[in-house]
Protein backbone atom coordinates (compact mmCIF):
# COMPACT_ATOMS: atom_id res chain seq x y z
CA UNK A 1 0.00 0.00 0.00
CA UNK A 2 2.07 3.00 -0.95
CA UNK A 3 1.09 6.22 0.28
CA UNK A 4 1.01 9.92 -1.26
CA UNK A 5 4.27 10.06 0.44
CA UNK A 6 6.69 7.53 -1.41
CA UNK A 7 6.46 3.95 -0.40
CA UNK A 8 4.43 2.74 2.61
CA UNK A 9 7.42 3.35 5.01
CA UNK A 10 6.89 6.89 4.03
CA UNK A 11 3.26 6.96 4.86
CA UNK A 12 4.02 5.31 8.39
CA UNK A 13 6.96 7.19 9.52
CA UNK A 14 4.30 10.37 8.66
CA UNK A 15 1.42 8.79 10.67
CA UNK A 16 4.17 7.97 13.33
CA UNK A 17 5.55 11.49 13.49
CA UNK A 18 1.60 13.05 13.59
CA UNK A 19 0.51 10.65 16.38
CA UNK A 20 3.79 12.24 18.30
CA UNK A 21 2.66 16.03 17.12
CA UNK A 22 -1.01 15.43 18.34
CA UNK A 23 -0.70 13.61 21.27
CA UNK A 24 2.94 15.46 22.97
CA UNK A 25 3.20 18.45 20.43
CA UNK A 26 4.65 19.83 17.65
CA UNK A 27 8.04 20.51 19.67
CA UNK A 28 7.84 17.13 20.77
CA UNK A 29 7.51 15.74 17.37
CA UNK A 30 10.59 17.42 15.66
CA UNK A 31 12.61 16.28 18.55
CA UNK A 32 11.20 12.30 18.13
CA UNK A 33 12.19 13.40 13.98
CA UNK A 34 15.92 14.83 14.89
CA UNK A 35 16.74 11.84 17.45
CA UNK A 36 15.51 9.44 14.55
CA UNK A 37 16.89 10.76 11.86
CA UNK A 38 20.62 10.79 14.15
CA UNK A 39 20.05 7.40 15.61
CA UNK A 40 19.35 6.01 11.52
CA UNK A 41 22.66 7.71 10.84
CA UNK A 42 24.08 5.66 13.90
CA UNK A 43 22.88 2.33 12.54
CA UNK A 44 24.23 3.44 9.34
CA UNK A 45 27.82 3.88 10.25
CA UNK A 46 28.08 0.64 12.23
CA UNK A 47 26.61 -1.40 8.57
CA UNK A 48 29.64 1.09 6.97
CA UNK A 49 31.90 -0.12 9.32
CA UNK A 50 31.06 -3.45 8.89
CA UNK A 51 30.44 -3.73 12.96
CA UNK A 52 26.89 -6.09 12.48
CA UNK A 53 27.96 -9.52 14.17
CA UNK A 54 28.21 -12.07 11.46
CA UNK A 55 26.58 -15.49 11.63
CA UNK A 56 28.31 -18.20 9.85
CA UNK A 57 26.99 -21.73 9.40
CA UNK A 58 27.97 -24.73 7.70
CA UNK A 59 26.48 -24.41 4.00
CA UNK A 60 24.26 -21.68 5.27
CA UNK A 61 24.88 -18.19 3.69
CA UNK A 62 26.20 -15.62 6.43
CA UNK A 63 24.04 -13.02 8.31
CA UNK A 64 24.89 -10.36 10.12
CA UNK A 65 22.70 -9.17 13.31
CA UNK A 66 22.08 -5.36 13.71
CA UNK A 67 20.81 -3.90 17.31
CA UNK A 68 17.90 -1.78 16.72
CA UNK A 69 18.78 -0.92 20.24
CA UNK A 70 19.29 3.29 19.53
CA UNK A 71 15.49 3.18 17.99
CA UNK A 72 14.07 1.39 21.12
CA UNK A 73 14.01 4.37 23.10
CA UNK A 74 11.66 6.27 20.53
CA UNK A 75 8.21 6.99 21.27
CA UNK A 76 6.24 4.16 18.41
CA UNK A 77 9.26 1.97 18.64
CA UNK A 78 6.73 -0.69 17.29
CA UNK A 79 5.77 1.89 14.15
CA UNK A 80 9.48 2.62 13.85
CA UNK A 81 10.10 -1.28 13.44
CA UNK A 82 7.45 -1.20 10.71
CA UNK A 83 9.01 1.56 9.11
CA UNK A 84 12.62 -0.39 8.87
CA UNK A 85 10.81 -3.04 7.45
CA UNK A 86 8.77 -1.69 4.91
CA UNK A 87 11.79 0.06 3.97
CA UNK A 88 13.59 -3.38 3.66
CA UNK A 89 10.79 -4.85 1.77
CA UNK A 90 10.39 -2.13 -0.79
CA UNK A 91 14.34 -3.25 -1.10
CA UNK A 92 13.42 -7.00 -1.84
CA UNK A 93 15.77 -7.16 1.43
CA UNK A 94 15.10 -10.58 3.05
CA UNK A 95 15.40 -9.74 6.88
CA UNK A 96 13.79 -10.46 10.21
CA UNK A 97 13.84 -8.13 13.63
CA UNK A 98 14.20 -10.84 15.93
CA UNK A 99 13.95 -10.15 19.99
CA UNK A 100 16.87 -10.53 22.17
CA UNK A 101 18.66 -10.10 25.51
CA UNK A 102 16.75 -6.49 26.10
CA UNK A 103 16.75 -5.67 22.82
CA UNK A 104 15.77 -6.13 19.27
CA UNK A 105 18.18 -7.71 16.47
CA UNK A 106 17.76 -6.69 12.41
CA UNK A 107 18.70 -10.12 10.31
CA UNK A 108 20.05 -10.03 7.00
CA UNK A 109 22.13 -12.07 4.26
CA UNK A 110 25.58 -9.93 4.62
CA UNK A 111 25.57 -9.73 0.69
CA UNK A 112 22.59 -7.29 1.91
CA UNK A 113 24.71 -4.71 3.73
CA UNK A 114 24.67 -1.79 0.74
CA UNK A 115 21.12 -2.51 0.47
CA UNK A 116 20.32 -1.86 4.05
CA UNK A 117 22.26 0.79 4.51
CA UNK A 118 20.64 2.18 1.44
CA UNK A 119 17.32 1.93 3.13
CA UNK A 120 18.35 3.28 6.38
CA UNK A 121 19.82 6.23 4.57
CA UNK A 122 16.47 7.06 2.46
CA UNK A 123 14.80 6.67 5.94
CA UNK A 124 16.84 9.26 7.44
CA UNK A 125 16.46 11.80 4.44
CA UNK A 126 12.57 10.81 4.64
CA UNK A 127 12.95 11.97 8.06
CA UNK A 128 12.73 15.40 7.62
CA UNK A 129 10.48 15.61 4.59
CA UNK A 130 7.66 13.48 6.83
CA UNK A 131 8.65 15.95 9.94
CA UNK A 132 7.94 18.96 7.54
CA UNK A 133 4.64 17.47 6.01
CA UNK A 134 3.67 16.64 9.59
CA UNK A 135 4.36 20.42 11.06
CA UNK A 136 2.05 21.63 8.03
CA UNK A 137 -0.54 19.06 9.09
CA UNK A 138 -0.95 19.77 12.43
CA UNK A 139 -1.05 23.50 11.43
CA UNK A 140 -4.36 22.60 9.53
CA UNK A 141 -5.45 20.35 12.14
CA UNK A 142 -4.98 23.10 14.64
CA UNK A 143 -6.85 25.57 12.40
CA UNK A 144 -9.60 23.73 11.82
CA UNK A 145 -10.10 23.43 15.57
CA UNK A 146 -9.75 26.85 15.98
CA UNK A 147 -12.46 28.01 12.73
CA UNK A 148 -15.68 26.72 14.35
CA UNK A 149 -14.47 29.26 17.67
CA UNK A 150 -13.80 31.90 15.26
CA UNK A 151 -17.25 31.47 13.01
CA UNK A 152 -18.50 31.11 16.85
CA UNK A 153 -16.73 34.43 17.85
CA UNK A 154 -18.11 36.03 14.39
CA UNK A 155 -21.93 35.12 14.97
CA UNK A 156 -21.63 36.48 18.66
CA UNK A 157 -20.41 39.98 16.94
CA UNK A 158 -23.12 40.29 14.43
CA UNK A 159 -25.65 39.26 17.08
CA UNK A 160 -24.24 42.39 19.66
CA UNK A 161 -24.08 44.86 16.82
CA UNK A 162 -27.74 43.45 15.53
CA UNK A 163 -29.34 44.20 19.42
CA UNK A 164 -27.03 47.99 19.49
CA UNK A 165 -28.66 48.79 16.24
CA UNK A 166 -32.35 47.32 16.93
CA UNK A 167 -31.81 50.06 20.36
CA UNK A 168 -30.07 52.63 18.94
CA UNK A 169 -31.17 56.57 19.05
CA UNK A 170 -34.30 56.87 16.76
CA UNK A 171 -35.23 53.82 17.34
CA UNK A 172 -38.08 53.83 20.06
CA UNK A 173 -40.58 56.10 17.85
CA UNK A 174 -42.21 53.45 16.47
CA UNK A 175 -42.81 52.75 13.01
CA UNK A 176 -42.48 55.52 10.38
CA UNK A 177 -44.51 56.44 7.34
CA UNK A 178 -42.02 56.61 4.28
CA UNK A 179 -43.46 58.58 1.54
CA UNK A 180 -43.22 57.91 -1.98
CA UNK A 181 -42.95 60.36 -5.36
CA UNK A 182 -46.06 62.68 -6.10
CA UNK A 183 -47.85 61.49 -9.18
């Protein structure tokens, strides 16, 4: 299911990061965006480096096991999990996030590494575009909240000047005669 904002990682890590906005803020959210976007960059240097423990087997090709552990401290963790792997799918990555000792592990073939480090770097430029689409959402969102007080406000105003007018000076004669051209 792809979204209107690039694959459907894209359209997650934007629900994710308005979820944050509406429930904690809009401050809140930019921070959860920045410490993301930093901790993605994280993971990516240790696949660079080539610091994922391999796992070898007899006859079995070799893996290498990534802690997610810098994204487990983000509000969603289980969103941000998606996120990684819809990113990995949309790679035709073959992984698995497998739990651990106190934290979660990212599997995949070793041949993989460029590809997954690929994907984590998209994520981290998607970042910011979702964090800026989700600051102009929640701009709308907060305007539309505020119209119905402001059409509220509005009616309130015409009702006050409608009852100054109805008792305004003049107005306690009565009704008047208004006379019309002599034919």
């Amino acid at each position: 299911m792809a979204s209107d904002y690039g694959d459907e990682a894209g359209g997650k890590l934007l629900d994710w990061m308005l979820r944050i906005g509406q429930e904690a803020g809009a401050e809140a959210m930019a921070r959860s965006a920045r410490e993301l976007s930093e901790r993605l960059a994280g993971i990516r240097g240790t696949i660079a480096g080539g610091r994922a423990e391999a796992m070898a087997a007899e006859g079995v090709p070799t893996y290498a096991k990534l802690s997610l552990e810098e994204l487990s401290g983000l509000p969603e963790y289980a969103t941000i999990k998606e996120v990684v792997s819809d990113k990995l799918r949309a790679a035709s990555v073959e992984h698995h996030i497998i739990p651990g000792e106190g934290r979660d592990w990212l599997l995949f073939k070793v041949e993989d590494a460029p590809e997954v480090d690929e994907a984590f770097r998209q994520l981290e430029q998607e970042t910011g575009k979702a964090a800026e689409r989700a600051r102009e959402r929640l701009s709308e969102i907060a305007e539309r909240r505020q119209a119905p007080e402001r059409l509220a406000e509005r009616a309130e105003r015409a009702r006050e000047a409608s009852r100054a007018h109805s008792q305004g000076p003049g107005r306690d004669r009565g009704p008047r005669q208004i006379e019309g051209p002599e034919r």
